[in-house]
Protein backbone atom coordinates (compact mmCIF):
# COMPACT_ATOMS: atom_id res chain seq x y z
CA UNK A 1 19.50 5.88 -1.54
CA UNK A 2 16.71 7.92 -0.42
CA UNK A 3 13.54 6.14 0.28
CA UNK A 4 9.79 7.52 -1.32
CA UNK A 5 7.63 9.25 0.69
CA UNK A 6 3.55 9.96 0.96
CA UNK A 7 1.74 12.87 1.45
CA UNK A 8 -2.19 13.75 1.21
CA UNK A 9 -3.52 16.43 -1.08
CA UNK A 10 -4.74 19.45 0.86
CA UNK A 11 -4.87 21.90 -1.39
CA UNK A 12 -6.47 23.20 -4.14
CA UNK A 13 -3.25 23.56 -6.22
CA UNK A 14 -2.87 20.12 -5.05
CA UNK A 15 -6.16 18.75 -6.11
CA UNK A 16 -5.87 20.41 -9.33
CA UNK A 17 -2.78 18.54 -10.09
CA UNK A 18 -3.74 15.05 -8.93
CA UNK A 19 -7.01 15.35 -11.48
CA UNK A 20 -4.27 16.91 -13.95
CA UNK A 21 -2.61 13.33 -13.26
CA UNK A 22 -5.33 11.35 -13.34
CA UNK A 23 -6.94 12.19 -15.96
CA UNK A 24 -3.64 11.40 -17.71
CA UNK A 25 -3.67 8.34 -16.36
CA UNK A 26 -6.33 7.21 -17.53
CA UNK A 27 -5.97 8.65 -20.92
CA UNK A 28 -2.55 6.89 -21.52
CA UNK A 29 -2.67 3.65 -18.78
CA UNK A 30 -6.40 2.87 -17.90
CA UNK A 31 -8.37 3.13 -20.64
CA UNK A 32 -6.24 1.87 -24.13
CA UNK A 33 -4.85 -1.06 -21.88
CA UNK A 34 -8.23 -2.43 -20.33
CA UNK A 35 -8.30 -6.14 -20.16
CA UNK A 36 -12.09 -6.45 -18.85
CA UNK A 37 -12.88 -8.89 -21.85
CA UNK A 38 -14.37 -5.99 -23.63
CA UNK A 39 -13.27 -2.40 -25.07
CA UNK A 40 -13.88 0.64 -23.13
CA UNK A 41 -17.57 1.74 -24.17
CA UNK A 42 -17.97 5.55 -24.66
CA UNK A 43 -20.39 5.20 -21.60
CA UNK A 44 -17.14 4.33 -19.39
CA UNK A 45 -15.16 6.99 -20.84
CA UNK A 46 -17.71 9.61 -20.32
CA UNK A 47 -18.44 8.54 -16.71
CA UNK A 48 -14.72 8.89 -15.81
CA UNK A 49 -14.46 11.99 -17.14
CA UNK A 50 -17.89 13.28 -16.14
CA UNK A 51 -18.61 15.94 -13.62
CA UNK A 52 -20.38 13.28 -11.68
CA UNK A 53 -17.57 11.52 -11.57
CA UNK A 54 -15.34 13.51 -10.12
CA UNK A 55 -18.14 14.84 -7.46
CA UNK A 56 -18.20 11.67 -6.36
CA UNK A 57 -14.48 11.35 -5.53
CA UNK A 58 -14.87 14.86 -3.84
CA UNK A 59 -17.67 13.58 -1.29
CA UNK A 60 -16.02 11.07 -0.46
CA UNK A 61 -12.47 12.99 -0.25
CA UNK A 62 -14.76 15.66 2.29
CA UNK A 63 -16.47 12.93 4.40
CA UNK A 64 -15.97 11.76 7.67
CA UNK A 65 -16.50 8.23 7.91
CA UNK A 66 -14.14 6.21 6.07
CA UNK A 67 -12.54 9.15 4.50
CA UNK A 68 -11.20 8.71 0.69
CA UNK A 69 -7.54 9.58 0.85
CA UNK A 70 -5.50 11.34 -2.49
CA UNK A 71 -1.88 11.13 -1.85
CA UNK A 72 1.41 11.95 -3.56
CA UNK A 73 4.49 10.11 -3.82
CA UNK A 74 7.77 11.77 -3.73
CA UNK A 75 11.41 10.66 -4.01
CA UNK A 76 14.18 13.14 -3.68
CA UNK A 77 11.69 15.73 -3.52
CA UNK A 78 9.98 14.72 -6.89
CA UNK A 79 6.91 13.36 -7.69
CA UNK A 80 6.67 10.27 -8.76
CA UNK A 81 2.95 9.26 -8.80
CA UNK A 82 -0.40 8.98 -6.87
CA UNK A 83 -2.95 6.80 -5.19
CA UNK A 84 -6.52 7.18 -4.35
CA UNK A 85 -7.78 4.92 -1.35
CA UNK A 86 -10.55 4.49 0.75
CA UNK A 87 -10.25 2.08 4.43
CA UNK A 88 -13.70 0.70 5.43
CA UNK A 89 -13.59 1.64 9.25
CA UNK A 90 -17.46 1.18 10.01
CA UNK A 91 -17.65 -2.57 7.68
CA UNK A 92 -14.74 -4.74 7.20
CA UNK A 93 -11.51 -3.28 7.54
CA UNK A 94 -11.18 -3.25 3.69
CA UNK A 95 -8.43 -0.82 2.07
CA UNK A 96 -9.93 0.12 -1.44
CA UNK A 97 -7.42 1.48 -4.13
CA UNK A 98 -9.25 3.38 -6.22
CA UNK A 99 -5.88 4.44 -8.63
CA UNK A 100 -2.47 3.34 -8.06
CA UNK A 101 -0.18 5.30 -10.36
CA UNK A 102 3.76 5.56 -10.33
CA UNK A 103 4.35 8.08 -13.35
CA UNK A 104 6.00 6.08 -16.58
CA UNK A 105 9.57 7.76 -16.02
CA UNK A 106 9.91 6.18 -12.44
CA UNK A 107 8.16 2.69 -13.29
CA UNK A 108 10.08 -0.66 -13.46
CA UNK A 109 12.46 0.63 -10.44
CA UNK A 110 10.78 -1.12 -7.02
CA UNK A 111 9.71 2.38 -6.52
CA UNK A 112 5.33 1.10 -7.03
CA UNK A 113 6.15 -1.51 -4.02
CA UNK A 114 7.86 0.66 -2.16
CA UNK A 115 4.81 3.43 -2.35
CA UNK A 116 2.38 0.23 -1.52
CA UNK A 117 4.45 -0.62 1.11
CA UNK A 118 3.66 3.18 2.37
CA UNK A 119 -0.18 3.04 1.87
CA UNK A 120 -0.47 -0.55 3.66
CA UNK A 121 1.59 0.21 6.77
CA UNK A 122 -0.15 3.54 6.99
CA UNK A 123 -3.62 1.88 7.17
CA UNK A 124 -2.69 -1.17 8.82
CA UNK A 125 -2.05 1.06 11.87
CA UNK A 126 -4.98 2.82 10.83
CA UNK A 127 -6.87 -1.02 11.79
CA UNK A 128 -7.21 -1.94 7.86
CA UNK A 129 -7.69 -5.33 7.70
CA UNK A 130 -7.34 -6.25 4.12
CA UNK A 131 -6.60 -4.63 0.30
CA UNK A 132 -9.06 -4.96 -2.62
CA UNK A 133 -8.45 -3.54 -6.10
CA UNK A 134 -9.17 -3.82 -9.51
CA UNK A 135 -7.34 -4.14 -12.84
CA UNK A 136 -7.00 -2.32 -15.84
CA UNK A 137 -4.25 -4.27 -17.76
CA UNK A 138 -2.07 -7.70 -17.23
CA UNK A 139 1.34 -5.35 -16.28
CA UNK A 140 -1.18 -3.99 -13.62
CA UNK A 141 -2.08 -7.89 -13.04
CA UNK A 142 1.46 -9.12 -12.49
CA UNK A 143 2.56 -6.47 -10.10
CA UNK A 144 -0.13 -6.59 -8.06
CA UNK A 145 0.27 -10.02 -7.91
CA UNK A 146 3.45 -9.64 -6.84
CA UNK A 147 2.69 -7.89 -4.11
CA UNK A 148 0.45 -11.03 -2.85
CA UNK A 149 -2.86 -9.94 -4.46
CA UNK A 150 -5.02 -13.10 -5.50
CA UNK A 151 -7.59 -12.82 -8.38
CA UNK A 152 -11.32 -13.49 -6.64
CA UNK A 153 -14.81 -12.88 -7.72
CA UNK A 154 -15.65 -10.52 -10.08
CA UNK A 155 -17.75 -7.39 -9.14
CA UNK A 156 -21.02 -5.91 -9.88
CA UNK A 157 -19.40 -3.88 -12.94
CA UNK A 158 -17.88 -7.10 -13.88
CA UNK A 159 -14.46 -6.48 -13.07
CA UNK A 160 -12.16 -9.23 -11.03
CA UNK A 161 -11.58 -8.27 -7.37
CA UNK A 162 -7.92 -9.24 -6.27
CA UNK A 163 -7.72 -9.17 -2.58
CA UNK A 164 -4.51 -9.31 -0.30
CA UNK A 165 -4.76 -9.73 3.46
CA UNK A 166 -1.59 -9.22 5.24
CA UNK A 167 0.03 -12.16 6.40
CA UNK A 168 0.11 -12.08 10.43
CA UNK A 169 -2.45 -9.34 10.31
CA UNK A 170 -5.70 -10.06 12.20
């Protein structure tokens, strides 16, 4: 059995096809599953799908200090999905996942841990100390969890942080 594999975008064919995803993503996953107590106001679906927006991502993609990472998953030379992450090098060692996405034909086969398992010993090396995230949805919610995510405090946007640290790690 072949295991997944990660690779950064670098391109601009491969830029254009993780916002391809994404937006997708969101569409289908993100937004019609939320779970933050409240329905998705037009004011959150126009910000992720605003110009702004997606600047945003592309600074931080194009910066130096504590780059923003898009990457690909692959399995048997398909693609199965994508993440967006940022590693706080200059703070605290925190990994942010921005989007975690394993495409809806490849879900519910081990194949989301294994690509975690990818981005965590990638930046643990990298001198991450810790993963923070947040949920969309309660499927979200139990595999994260899985994973050893705990539920914290919730965030300036009002959103519930859920933090792992690495057991052994630091």
């Amino acid at each position: 059995m072949s295991k997944c594999s990660i690779h950064e975008a670098k391109t601009k064919e491969e830029l254009d096809l993780f916002w391809e995803k994404r937006d997708r993503y969101m569409l289908e996953d993100v937004l019609p599953n939320s779970t933050k107590g409240k329905p998705i106001t037009q004011e959150d679906y126009d910000w992720f799908f605003s110009q702004e927006y997606k600047d945003m991502i592309m600074d931080r993609y194009t910066r130096e200090k504590d780059k923003l990472y898009i990457v690909f998953y692959e399995k048997d030379k398909v693609d199965i999905g994508f993440a967006v992450y940022v590693t706080f090098h200059s703070e605290d060692g925190k990994c942010f996942i921005v989007d975690f996405c394993i495409d809806k034909e490849f879900r519910n086969q081990g194949l989301g841990k294994e690509c975690f398992q990818l981005i965590e010993s990638k930046e643990l090396e990298k001198g991450a100390v810790y993963f923070a995230l947040n949920l969309s949805n309660k499927d979200n919610e139990r595999f994260w969890m899985s994973q050893g995510f705990v539920k914290t405090d919730v965030d300036e946007y009002g959103s519930y942080v859920y933090i792992y640290k690495p057991k052994g790690h630091k």
